[in-house]
PDB file of N, CA and C in Angstrom:
ATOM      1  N   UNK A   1     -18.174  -8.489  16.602  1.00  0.00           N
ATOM      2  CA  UNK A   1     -18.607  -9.779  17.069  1.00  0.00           C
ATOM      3  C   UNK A   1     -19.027 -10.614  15.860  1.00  0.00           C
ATOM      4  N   UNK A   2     -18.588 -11.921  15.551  1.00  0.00           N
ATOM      5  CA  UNK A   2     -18.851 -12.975  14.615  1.00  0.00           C
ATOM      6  C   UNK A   2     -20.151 -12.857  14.385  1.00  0.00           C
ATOM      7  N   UNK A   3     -20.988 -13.704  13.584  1.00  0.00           N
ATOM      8  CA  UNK A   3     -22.375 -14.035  13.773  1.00  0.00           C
ATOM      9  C   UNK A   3     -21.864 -15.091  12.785  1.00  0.00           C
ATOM     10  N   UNK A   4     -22.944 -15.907  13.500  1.00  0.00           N
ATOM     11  CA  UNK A   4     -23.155 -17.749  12.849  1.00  0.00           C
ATOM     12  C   UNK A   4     -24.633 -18.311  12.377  1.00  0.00           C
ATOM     13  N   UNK A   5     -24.343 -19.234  11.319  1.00  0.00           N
ATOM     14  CA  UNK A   5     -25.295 -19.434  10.991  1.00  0.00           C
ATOM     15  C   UNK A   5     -25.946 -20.755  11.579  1.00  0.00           C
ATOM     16  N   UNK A   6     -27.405 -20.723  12.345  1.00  0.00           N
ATOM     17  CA  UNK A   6     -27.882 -21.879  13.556  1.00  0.00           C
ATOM     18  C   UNK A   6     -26.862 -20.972  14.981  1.00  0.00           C
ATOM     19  N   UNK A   7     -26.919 -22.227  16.301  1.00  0.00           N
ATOM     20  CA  UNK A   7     -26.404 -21.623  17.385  1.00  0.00           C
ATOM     21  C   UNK A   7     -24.982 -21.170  17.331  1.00  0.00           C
ATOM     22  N   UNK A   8     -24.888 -20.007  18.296  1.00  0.00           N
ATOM     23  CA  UNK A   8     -23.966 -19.662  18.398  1.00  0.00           C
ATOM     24  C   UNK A   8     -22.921 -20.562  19.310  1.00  0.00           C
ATOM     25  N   UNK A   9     -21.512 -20.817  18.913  1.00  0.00           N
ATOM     26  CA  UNK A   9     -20.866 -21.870  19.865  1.00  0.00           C
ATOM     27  C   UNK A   9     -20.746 -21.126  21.435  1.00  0.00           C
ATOM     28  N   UNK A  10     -20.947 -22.112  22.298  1.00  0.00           N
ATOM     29  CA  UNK A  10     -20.873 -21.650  24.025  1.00  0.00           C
ATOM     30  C   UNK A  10     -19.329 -21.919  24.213  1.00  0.00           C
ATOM     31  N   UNK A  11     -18.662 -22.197  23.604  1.00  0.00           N
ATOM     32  CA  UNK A  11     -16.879 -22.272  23.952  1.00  0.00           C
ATOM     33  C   UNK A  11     -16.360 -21.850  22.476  1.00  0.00           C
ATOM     34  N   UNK A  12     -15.203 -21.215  22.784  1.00  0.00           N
ATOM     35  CA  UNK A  12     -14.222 -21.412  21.812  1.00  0.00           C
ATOM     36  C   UNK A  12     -15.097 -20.082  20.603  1.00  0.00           C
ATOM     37  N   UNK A  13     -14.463 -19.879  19.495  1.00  0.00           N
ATOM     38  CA  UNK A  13     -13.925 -18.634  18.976  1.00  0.00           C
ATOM     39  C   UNK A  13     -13.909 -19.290  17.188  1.00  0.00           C
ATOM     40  N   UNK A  14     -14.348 -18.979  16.530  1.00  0.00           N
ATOM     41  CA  UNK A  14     -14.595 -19.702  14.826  1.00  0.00           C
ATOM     42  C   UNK A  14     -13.769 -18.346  14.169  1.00  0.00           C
ATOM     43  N   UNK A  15     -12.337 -18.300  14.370  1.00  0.00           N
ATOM     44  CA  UNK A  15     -11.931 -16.987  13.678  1.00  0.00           C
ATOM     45  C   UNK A  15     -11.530 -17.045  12.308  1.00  0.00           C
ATOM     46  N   UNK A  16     -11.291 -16.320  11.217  1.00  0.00           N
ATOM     47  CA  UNK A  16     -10.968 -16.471  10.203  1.00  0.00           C
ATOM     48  C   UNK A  16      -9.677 -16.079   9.508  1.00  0.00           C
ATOM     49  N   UNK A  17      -9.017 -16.430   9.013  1.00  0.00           N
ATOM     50  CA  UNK A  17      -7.713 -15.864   8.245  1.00  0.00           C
ATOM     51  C   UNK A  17      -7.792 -15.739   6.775  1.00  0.00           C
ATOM     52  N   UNK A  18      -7.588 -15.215   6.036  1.00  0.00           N
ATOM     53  CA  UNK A  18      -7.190 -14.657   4.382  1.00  0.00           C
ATOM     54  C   UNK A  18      -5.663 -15.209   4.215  1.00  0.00           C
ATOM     55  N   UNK A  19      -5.737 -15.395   3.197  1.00  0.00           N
ATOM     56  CA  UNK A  19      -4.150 -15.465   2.366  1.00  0.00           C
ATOM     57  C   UNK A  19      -4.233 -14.779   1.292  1.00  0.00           C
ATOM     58  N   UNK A  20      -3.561 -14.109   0.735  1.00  0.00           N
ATOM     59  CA  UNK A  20      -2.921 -14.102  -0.524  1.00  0.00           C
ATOM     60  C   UNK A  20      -2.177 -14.430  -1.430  1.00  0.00           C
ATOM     61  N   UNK A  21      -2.275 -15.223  -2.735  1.00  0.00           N
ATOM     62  CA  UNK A  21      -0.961 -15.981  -3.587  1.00  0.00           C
ATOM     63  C   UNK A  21      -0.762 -14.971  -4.620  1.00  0.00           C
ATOM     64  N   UNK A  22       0.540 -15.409  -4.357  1.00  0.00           N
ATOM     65  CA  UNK A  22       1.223 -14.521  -5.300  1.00  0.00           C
ATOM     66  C   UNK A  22       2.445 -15.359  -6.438  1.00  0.00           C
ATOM     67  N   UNK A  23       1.370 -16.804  -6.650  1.00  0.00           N
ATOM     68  CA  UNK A  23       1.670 -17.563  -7.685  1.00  0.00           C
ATOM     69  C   UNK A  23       3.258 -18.438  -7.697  1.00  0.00           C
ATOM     70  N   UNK A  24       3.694 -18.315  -6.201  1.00  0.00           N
ATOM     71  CA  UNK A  24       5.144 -18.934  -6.032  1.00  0.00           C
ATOM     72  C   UNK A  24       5.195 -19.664  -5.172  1.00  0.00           C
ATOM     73  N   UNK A  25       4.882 -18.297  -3.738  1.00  0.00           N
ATOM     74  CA  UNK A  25       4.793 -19.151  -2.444  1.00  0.00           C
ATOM     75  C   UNK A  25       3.740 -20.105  -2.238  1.00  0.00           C
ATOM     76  N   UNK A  26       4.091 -20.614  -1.165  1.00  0.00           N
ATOM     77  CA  UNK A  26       3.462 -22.313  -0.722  1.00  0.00           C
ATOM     78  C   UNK A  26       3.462 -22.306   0.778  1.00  0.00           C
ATOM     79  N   UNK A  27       4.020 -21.630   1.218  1.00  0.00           N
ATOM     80  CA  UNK A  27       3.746 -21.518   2.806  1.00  0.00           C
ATOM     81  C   UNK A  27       3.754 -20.078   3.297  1.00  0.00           C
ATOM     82  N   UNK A  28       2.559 -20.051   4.103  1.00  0.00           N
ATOM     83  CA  UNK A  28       2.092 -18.922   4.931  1.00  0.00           C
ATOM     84  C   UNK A  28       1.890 -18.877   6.085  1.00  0.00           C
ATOM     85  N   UNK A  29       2.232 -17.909   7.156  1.00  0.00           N
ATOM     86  CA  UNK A  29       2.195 -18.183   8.637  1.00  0.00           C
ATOM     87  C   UNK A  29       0.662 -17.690   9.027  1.00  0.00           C
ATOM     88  N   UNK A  30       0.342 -18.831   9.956  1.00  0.00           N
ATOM     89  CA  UNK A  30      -0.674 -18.827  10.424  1.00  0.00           C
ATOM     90  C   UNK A  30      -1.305 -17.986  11.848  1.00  0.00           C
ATOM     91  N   UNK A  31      -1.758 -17.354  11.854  1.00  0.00           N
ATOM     92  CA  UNK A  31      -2.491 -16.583  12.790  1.00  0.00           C
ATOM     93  C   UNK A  31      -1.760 -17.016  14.680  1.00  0.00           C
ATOM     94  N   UNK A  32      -2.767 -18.158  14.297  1.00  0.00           N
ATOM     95  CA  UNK A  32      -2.834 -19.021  15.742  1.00  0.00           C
ATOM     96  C   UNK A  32      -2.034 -19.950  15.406  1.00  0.00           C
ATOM     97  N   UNK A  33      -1.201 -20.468  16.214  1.00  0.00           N
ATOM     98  CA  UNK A  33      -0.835 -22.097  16.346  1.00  0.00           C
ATOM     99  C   UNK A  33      -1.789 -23.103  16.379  1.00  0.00           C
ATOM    100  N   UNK A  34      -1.598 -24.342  15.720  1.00  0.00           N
ATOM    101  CA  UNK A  34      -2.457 -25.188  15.621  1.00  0.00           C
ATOM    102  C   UNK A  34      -2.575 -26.373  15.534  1.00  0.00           C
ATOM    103  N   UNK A  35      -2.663 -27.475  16.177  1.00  0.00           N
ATOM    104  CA  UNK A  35      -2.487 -29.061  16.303  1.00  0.00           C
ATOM    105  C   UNK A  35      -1.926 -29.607  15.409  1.00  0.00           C
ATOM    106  N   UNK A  36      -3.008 -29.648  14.435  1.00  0.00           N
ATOM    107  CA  UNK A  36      -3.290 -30.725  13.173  1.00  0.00           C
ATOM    108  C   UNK A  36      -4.003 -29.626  11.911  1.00  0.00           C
ATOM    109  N   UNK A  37      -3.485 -30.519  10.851  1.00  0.00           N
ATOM    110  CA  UNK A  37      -4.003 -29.884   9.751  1.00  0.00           C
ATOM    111  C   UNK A  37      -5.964 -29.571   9.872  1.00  0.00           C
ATOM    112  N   UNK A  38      -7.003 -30.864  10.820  1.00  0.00           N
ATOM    113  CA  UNK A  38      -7.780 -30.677  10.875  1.00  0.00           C
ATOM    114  C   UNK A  38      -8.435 -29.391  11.660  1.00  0.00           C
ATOM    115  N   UNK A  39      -7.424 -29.170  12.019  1.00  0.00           N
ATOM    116  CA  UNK A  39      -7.996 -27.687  13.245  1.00  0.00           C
ATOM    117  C   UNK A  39      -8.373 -26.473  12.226  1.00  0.00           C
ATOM    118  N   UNK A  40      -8.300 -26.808  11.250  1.00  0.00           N
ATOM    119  CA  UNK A  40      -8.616 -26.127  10.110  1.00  0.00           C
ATOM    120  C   UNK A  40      -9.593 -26.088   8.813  1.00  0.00           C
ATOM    121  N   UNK A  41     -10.344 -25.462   8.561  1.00  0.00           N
ATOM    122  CA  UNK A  41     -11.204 -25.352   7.260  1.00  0.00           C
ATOM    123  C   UNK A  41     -11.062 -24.511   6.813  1.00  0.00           C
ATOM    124  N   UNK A  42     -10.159 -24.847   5.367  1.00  0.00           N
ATOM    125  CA  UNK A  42     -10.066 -24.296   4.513  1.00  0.00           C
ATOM    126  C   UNK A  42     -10.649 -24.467   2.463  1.00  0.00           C
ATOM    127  N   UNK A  43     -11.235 -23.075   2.345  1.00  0.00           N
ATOM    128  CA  UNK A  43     -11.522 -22.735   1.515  1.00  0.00           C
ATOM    129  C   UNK A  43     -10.931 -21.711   0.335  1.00  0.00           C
ATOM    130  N   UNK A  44     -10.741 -22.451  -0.952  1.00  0.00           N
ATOM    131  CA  UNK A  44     -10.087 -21.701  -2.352  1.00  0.00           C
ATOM    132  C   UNK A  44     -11.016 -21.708  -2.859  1.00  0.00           C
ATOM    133  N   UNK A  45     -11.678 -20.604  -3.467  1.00  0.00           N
ATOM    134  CA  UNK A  45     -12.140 -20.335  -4.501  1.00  0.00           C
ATOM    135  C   UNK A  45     -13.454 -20.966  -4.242  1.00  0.00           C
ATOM    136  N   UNK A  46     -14.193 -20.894  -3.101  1.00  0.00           N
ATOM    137  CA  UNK A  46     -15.407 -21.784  -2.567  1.00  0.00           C
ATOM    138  C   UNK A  46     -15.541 -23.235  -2.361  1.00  0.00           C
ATOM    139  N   UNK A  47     -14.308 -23.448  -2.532  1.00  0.00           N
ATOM    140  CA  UNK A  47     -13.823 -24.814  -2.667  1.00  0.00           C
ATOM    141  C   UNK A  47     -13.377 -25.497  -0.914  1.00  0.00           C
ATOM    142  N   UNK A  48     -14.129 -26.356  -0.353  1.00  0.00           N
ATOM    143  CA  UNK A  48     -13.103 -26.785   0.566  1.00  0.00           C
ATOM    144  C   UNK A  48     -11.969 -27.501   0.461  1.00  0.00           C
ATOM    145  N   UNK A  49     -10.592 -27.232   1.162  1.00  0.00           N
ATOM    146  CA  UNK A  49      -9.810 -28.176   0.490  1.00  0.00           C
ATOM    147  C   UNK A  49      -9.510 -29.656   1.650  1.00  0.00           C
ATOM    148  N   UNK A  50      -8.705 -30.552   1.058  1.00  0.00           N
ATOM    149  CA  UNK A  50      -8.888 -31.808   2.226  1.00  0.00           C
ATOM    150  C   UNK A  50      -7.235 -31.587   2.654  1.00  0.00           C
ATOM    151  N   UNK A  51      -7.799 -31.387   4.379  1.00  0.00           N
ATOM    152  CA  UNK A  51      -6.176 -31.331   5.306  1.00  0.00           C
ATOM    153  C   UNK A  51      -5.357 -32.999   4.658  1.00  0.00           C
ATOM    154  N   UNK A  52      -3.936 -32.272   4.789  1.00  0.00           N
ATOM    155  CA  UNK A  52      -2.944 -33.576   4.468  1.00  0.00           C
ATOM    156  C   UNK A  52      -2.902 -33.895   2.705  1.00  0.00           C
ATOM    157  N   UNK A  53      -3.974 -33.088   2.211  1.00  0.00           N
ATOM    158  CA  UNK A  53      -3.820 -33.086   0.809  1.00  0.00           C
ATOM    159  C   UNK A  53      -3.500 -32.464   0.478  1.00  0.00           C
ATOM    160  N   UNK A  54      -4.214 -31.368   0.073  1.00  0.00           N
ATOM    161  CA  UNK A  54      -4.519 -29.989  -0.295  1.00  0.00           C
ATOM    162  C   UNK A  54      -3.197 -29.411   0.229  1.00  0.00           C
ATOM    163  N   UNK A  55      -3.363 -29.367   1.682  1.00  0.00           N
ATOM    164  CA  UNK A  55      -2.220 -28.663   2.556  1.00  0.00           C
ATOM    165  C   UNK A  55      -1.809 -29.119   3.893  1.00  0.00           C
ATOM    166  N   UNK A  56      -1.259 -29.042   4.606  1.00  0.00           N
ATOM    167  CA  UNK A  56      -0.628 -29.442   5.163  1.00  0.00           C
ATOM    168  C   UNK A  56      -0.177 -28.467   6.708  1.00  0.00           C
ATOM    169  N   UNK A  57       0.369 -28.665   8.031  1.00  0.00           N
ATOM    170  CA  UNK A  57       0.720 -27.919   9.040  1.00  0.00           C
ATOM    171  C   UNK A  57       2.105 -27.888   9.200  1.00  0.00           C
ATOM    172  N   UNK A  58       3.003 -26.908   9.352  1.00  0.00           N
ATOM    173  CA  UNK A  58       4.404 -27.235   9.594  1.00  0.00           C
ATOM    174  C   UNK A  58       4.850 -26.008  10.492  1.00  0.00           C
ATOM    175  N   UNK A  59       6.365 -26.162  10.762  1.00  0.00           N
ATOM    176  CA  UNK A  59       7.026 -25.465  12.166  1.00  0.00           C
ATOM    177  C   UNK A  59       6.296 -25.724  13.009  1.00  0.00           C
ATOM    178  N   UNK A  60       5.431 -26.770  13.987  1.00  0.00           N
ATOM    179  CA  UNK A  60       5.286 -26.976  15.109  1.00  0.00           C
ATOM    180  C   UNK A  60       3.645 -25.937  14.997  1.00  0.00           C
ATOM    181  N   UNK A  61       3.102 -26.239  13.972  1.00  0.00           N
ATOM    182  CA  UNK A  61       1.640 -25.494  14.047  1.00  0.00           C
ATOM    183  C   UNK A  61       1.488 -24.457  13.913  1.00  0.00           C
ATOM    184  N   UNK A  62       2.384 -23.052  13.569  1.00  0.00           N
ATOM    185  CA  UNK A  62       2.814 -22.210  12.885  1.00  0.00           C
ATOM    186  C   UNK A  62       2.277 -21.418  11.620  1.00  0.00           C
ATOM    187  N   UNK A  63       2.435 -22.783  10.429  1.00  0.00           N
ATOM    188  CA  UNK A  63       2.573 -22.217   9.506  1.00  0.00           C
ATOM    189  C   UNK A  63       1.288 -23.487   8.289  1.00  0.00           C
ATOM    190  N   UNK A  64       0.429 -22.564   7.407  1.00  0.00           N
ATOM    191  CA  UNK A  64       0.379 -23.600   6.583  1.00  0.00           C
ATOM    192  C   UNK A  64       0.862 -23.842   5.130  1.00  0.00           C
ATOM    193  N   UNK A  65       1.378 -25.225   4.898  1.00  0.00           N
ATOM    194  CA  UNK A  65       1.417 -25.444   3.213  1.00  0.00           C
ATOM    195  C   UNK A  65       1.287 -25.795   2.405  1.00  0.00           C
ATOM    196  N   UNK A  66       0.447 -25.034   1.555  1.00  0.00           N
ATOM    197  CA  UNK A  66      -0.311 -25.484   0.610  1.00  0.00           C
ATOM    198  C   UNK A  66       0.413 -26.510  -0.663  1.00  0.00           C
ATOM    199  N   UNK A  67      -0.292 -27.655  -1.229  1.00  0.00           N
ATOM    200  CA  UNK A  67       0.541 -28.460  -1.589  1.00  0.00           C
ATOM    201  C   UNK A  67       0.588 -27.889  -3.154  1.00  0.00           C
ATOM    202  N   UNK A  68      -0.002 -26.858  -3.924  1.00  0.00           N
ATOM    203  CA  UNK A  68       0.256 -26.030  -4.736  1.00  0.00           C
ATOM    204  C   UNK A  68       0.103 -25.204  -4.446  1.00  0.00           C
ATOM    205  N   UNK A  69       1.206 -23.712  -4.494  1.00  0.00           N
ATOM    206  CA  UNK A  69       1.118 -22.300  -4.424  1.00  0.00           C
ATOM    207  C   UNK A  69      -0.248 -21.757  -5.052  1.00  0.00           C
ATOM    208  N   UNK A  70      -0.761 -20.861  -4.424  1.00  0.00           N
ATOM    209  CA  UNK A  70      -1.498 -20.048  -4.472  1.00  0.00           C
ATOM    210  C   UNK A  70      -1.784 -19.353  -5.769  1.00  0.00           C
ATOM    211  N   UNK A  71      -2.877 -18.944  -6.659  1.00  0.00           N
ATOM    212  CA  UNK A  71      -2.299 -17.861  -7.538  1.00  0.00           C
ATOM    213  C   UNK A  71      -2.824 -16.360  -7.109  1.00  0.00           C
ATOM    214  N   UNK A  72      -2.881 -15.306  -7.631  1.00  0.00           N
ATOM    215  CA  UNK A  72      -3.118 -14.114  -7.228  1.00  0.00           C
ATOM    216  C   UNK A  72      -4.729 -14.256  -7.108  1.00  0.00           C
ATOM    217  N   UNK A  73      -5.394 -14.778  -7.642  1.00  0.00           N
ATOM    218  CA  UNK A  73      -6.382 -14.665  -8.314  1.00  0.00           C
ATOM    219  C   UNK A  73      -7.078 -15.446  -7.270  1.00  0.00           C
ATOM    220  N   UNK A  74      -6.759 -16.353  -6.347  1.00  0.00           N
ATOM    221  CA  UNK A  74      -7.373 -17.206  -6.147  1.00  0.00           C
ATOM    222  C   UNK A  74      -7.973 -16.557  -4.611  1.00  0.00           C
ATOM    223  N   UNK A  75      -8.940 -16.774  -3.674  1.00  0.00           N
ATOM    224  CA  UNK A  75      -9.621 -16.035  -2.614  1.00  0.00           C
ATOM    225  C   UNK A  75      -9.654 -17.289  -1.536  1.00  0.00           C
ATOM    226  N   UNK A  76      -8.900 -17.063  -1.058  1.00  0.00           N
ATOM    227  CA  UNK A  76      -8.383 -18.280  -0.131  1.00  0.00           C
ATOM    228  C   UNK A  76      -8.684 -17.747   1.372  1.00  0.00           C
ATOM    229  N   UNK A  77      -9.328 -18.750   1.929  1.00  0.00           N
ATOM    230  CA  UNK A  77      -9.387 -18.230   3.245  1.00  0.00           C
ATOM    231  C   UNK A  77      -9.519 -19.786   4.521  1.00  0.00           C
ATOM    232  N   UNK A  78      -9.344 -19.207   5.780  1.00  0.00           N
ATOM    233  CA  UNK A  78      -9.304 -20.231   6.768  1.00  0.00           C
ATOM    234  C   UNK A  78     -10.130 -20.466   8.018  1.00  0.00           C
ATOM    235  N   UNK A  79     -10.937 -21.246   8.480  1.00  0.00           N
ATOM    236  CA  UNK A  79     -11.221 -20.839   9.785  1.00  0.00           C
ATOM    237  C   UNK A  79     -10.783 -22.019  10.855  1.00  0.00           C
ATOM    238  N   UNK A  80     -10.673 -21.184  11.783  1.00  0.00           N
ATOM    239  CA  UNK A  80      -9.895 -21.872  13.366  1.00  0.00           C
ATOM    240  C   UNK A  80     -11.304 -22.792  13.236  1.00  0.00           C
ATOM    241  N   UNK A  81     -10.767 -23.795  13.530  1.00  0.00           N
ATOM    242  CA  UNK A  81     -11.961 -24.496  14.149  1.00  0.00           C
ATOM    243  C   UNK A  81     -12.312 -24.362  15.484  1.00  0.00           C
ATOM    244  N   UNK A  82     -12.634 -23.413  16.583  1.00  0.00           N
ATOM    245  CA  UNK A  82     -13.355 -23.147  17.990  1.00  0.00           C
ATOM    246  C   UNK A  82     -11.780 -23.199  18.686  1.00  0.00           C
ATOM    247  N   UNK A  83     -11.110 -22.210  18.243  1.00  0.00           N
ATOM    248  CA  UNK A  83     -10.303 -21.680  19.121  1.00  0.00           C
ATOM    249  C   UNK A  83     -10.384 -21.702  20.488  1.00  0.00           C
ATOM    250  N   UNK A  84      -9.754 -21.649  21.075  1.00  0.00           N
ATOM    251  CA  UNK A  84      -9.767 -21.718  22.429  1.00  0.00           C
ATOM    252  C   UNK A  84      -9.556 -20.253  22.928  1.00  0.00           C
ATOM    253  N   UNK A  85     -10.550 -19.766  23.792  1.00  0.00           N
ATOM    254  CA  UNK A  85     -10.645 -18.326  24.131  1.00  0.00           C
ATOM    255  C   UNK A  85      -9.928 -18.253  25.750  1.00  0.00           C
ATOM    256  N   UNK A  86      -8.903 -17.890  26.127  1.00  0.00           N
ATOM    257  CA  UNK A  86      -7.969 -17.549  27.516  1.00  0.00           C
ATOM    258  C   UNK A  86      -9.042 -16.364  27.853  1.00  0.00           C
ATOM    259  N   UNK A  87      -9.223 -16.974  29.888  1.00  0.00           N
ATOM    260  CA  UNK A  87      -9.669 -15.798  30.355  1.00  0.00           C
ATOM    261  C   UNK A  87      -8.681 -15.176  31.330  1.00  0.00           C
ATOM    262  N   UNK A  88      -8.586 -14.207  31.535  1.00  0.00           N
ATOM    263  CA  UNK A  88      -7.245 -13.562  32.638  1.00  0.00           C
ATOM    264  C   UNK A  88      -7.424 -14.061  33.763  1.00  0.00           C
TER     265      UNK A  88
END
């Protein structure tokens, strides 16, 4: 189970994704499908980066790409912004 810092959200799901660069690629498939580049916060290297700059959404919310490849080195990570949680 997550834990957050202040309240915990009453809807929706703050999940996280990792990447790895491997100093070439520029696009990585994304977990979840996803609207808009904003459905996203992402962080390099403690860095937030700015959607539509930085990177970008493509294949229909799929996939993201970064507007410079990755390097190995770099600790890149993502979070859903409040996913949407399906109940059966």
């Amino acid at each position: 189970m997550p834990s957050y810092t202040g309240r915990t959200p009453l809807y929706g799901l703050f999940e996280k994704q990792s990447f790895v660069g491997d100093n070439t690629q520029q696009i990585f498939t994304l977990t979840y499908s996803v609207g808009n580049s904003s459905a996203l916060l992402v962080v390099k290297n403690g860095l937030v980066l700015e959607p539509d700059v930085d990177y970008s959404i493509a294949s229909a919310g799929s996939e993201i790409d970064f507007s410079v490849a990755p390097l190995v080195t770099d600790n890149i990570f993502a979070i859903y912004m409040g996913k949407q949680l399906l109940t059966p």
